[in-house]
N, C-alpha and C. Protein backbone atom coordinates (compact mmCIF):
# COMPACT_ATOMS: atom_id res chain seq x y z
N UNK A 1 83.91 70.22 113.03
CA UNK A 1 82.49 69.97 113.26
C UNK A 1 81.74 71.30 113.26
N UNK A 2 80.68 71.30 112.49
CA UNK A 2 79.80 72.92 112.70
C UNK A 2 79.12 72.89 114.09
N UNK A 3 78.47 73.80 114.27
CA UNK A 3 78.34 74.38 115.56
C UNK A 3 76.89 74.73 114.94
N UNK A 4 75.79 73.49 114.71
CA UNK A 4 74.30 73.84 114.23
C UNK A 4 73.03 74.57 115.44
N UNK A 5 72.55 75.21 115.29
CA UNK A 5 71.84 75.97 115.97
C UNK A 5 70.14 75.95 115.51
N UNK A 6 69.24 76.15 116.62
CA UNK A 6 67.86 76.04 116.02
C UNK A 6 67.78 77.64 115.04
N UNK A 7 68.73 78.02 115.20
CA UNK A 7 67.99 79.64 114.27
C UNK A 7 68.50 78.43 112.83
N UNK A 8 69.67 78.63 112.62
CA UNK A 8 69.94 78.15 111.32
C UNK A 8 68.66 76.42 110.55
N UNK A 9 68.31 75.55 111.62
CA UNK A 9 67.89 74.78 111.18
C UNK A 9 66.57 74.73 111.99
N UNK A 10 65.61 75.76 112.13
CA UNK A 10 64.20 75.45 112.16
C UNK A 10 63.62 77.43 112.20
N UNK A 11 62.18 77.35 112.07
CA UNK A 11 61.61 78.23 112.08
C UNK A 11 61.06 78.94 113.65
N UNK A 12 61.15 77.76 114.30
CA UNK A 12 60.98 78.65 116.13
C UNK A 12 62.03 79.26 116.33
N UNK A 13 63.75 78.50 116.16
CA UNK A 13 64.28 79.48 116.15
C UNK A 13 64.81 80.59 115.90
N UNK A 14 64.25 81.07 114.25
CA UNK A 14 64.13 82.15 113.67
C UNK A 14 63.69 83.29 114.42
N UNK A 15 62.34 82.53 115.04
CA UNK A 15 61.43 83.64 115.83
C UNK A 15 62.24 83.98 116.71
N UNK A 16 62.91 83.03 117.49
CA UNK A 16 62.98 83.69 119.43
C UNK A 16 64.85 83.99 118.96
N UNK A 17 65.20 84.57 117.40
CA UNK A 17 66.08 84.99 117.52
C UNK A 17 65.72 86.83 117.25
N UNK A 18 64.57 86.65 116.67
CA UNK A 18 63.83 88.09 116.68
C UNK A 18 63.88 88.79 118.52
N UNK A 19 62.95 88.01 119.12
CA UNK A 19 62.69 88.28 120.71
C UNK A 19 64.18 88.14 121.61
N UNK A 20 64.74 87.86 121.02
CA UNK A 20 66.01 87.37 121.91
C UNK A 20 67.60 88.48 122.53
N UNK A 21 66.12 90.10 122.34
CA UNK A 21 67.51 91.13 123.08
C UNK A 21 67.38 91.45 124.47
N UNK A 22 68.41 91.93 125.18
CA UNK A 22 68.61 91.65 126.67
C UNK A 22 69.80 92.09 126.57
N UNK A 23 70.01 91.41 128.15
CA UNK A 23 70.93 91.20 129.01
C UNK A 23 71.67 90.10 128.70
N UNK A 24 72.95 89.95 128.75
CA UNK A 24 73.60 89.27 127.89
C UNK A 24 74.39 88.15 129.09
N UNK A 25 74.29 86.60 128.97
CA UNK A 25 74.12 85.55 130.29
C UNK A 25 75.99 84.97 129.82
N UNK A 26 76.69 84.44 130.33
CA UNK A 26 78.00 83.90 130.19
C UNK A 26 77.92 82.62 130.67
N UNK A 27 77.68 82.46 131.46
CA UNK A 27 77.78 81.02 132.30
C UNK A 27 76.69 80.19 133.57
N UNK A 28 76.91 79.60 134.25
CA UNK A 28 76.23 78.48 134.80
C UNK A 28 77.09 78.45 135.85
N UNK A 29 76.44 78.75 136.73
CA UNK A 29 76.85 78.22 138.64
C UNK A 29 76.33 77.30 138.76
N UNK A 30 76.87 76.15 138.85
CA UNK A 30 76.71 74.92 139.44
C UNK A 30 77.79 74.36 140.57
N UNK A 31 77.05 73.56 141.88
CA UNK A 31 77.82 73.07 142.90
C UNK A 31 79.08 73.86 142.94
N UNK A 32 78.80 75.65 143.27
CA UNK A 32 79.69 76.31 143.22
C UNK A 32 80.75 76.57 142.15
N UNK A 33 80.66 75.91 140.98
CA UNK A 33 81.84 76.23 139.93
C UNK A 33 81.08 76.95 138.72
N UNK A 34 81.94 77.76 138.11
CA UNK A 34 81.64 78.51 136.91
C UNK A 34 81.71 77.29 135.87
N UNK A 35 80.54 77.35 134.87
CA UNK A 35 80.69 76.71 133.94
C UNK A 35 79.68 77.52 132.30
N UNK A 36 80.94 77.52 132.07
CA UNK A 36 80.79 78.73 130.42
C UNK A 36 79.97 77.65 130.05
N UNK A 37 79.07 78.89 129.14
CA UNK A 37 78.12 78.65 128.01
C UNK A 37 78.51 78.35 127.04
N UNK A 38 77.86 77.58 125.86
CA UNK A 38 78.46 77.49 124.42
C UNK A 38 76.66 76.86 123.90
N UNK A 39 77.18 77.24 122.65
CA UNK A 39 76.27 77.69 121.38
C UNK A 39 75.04 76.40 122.12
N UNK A 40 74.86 74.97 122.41
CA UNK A 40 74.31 74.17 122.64
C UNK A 40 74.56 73.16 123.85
N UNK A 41 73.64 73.21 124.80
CA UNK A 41 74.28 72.29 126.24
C UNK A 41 73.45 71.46 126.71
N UNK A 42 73.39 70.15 127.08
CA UNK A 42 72.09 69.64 127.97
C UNK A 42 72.84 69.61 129.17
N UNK A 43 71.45 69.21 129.54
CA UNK A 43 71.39 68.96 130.95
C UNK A 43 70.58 67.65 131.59
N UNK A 44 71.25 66.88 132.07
CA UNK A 44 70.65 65.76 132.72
C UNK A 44 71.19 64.20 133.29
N UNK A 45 70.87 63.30 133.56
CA UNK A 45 71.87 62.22 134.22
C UNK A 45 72.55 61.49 133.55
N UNK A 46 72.16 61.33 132.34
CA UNK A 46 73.56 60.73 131.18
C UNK A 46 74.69 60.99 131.26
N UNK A 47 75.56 60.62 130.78
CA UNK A 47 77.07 60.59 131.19
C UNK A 47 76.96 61.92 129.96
N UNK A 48 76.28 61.34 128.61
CA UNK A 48 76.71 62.52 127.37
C UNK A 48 76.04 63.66 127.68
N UNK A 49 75.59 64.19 128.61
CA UNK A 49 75.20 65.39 128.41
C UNK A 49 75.95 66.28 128.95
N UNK A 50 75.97 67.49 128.39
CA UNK A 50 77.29 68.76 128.81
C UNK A 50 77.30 68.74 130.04
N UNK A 51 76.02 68.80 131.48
CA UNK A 51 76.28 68.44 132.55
C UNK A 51 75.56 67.50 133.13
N UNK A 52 76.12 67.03 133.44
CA UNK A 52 75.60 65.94 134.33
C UNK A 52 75.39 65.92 135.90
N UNK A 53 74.12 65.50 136.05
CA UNK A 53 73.69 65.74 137.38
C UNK A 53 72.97 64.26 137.89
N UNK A 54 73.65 64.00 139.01
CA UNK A 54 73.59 62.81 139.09
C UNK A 54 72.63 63.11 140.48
N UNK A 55 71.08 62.80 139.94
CA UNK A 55 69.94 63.19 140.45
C UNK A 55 68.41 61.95 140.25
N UNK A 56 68.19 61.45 141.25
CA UNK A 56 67.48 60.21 140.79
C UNK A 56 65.86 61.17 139.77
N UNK A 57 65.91 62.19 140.42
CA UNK A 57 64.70 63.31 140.03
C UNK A 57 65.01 63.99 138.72
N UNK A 58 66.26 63.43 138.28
CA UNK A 58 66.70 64.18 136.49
C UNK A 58 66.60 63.00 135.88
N UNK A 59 65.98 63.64 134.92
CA UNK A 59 66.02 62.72 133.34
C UNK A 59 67.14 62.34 132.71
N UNK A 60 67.53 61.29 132.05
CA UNK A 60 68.62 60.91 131.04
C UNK A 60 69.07 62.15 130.66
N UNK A 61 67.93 62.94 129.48
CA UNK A 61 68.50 64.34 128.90
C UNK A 61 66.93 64.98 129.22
N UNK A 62 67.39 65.95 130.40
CA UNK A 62 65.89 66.67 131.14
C UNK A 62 65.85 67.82 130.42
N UNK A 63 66.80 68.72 130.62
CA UNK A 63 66.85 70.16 129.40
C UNK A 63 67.97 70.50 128.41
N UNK A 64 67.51 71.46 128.11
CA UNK A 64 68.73 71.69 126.65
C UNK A 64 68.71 73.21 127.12
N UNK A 65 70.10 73.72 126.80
CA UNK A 65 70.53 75.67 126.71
C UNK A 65 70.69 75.81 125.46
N UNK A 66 70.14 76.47 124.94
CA UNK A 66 70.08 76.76 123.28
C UNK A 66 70.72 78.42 123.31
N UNK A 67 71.93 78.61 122.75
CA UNK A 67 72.33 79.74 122.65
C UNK A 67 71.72 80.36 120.99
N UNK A 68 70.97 81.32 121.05
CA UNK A 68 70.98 81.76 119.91
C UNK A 68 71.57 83.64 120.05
N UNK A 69 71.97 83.78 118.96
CA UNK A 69 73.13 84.98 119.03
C UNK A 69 73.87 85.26 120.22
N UNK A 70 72.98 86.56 121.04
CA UNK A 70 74.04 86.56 122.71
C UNK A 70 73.10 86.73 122.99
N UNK A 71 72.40 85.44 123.17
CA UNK A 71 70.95 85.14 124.05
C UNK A 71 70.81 83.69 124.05
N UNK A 72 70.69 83.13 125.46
CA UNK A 72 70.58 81.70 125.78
C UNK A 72 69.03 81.65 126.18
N UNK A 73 68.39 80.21 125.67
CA UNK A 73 67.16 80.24 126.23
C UNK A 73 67.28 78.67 126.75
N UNK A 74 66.26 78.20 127.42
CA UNK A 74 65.94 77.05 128.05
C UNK A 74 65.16 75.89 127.37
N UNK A 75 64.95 75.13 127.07
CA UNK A 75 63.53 74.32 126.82
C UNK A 75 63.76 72.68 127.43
N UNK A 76 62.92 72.38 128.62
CA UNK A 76 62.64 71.08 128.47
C UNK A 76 62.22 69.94 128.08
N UNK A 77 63.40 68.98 127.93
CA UNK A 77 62.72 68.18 126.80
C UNK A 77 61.94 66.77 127.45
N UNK A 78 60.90 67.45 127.65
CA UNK A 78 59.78 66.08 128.19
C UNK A 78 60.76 65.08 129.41
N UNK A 79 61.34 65.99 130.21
CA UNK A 79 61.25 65.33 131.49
C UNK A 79 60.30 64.64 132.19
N UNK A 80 60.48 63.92 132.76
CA UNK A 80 59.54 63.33 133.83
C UNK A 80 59.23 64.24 134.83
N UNK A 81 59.87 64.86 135.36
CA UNK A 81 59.57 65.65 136.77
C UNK A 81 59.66 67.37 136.56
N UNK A 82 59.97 67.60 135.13
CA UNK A 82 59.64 68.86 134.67
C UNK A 82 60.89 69.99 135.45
N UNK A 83 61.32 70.79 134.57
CA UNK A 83 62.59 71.73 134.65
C UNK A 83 61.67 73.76 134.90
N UNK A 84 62.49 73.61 136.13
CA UNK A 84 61.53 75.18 136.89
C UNK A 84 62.34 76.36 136.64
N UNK A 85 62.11 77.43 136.30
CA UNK A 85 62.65 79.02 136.38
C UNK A 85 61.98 79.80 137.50
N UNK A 86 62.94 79.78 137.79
CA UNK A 86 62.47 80.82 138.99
C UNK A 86 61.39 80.20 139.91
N UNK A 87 61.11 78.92 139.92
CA UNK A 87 59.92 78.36 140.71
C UNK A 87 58.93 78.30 140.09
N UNK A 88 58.99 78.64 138.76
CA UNK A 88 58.09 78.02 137.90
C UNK A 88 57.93 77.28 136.89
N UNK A 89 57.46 76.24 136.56
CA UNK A 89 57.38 75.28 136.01
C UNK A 89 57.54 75.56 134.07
N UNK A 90 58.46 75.25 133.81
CA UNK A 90 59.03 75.46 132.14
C UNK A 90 57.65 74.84 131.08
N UNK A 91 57.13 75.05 130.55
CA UNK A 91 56.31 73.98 129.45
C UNK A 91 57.10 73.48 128.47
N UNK A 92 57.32 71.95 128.15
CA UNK A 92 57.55 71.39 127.33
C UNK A 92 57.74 71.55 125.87
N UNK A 93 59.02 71.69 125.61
CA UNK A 93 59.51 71.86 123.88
C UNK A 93 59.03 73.24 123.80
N UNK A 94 58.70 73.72 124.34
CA UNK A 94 59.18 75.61 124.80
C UNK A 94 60.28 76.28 124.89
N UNK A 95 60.75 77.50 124.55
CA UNK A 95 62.08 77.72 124.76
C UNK A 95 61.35 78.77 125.52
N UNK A 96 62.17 79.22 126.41
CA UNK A 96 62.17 80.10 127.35
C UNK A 96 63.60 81.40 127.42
N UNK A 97 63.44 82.30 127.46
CA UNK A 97 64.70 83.04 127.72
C UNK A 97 65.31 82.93 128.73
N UNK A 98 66.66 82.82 128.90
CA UNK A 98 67.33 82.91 130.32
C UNK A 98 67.85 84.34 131.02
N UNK A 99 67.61 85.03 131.80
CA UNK A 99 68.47 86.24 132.15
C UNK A 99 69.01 86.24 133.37
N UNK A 100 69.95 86.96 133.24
CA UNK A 100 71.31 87.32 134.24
C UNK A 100 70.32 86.82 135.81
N UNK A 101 70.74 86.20 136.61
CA UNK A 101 70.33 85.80 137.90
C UNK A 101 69.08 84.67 138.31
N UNK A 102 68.78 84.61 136.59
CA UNK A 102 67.47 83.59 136.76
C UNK A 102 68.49 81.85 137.53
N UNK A 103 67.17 80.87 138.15
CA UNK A 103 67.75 80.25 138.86
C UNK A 103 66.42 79.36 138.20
N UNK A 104 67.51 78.11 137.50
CA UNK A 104 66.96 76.98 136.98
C UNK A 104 67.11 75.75 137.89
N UNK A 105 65.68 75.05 138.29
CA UNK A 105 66.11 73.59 138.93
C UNK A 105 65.58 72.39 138.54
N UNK A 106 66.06 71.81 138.13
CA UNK A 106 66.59 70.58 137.63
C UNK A 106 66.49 69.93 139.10
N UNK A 107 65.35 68.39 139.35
CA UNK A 107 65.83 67.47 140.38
C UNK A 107 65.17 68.55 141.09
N UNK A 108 66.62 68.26 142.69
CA UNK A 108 66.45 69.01 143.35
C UNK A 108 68.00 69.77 143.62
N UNK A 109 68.49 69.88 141.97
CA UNK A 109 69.77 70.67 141.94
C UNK A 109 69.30 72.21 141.17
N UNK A 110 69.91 73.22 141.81
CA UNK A 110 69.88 74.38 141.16
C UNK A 110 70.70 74.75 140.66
N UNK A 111 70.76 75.69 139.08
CA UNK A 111 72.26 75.99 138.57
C UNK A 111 71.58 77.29 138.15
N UNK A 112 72.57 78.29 138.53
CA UNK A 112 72.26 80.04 138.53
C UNK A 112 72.77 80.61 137.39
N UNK A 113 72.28 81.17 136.65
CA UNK A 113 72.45 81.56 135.71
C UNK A 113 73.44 83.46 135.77
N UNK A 114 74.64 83.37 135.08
CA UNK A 114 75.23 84.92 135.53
C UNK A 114 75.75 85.06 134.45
């Protein structure tokens, strides 16, 4: 199976593969466990999504981790109750960058970014 990415199949992610140098993120603290990154992840109460958070305040599929090169960014996808960085509120079909210690919440679950 390929491993498709927004750089390869759209033009936003062309861009935010331009903007996308930093600090370089590995994984996801959630309910205390390490959980590695990979190229594409959601997030939300569906069983199919990479994690699942069983949260009456999460969406079916609330956000997506979009890895592009060695840079992960965020974008929510039209949640109902809207996906926060750092305590602030994400805008919709936005990608956002993630960096080392940022703290994403979903619901009223947080998963730390390291």
């Amino acid at each position: 199976m390929q491993d498709t990415t927004i750089v390869t199949s759209s033009p936003v992610g062309q861009h935010l593969e331009k903007i996308g140098d930093g600090a370089q993120v590995s994984y996801l603290m959630f309910n205390k466990k390490k959980i590695n990154l990979v190229a594409k992840m959601s997030i939300g109460r569906s069983p199919e999504c990479s994690i699942v958070i069983d949260n009456k305040l999460v969406s079916r599929v609330h956000a997506v981790v979009q890895k592009i090169r060695d840079v992960y960014f965020i974008k929510d996808e039209n949640s109902t109750n809207g996906t926060f960085l750092n305590g602030k509120r994400i805008p919709n079909d936005k990608y956002v960058k993630l960096n080392p210690g940022d703290k994403i919440t979903v619901g009223t679950v947080n998963l730390v970014i390291s």
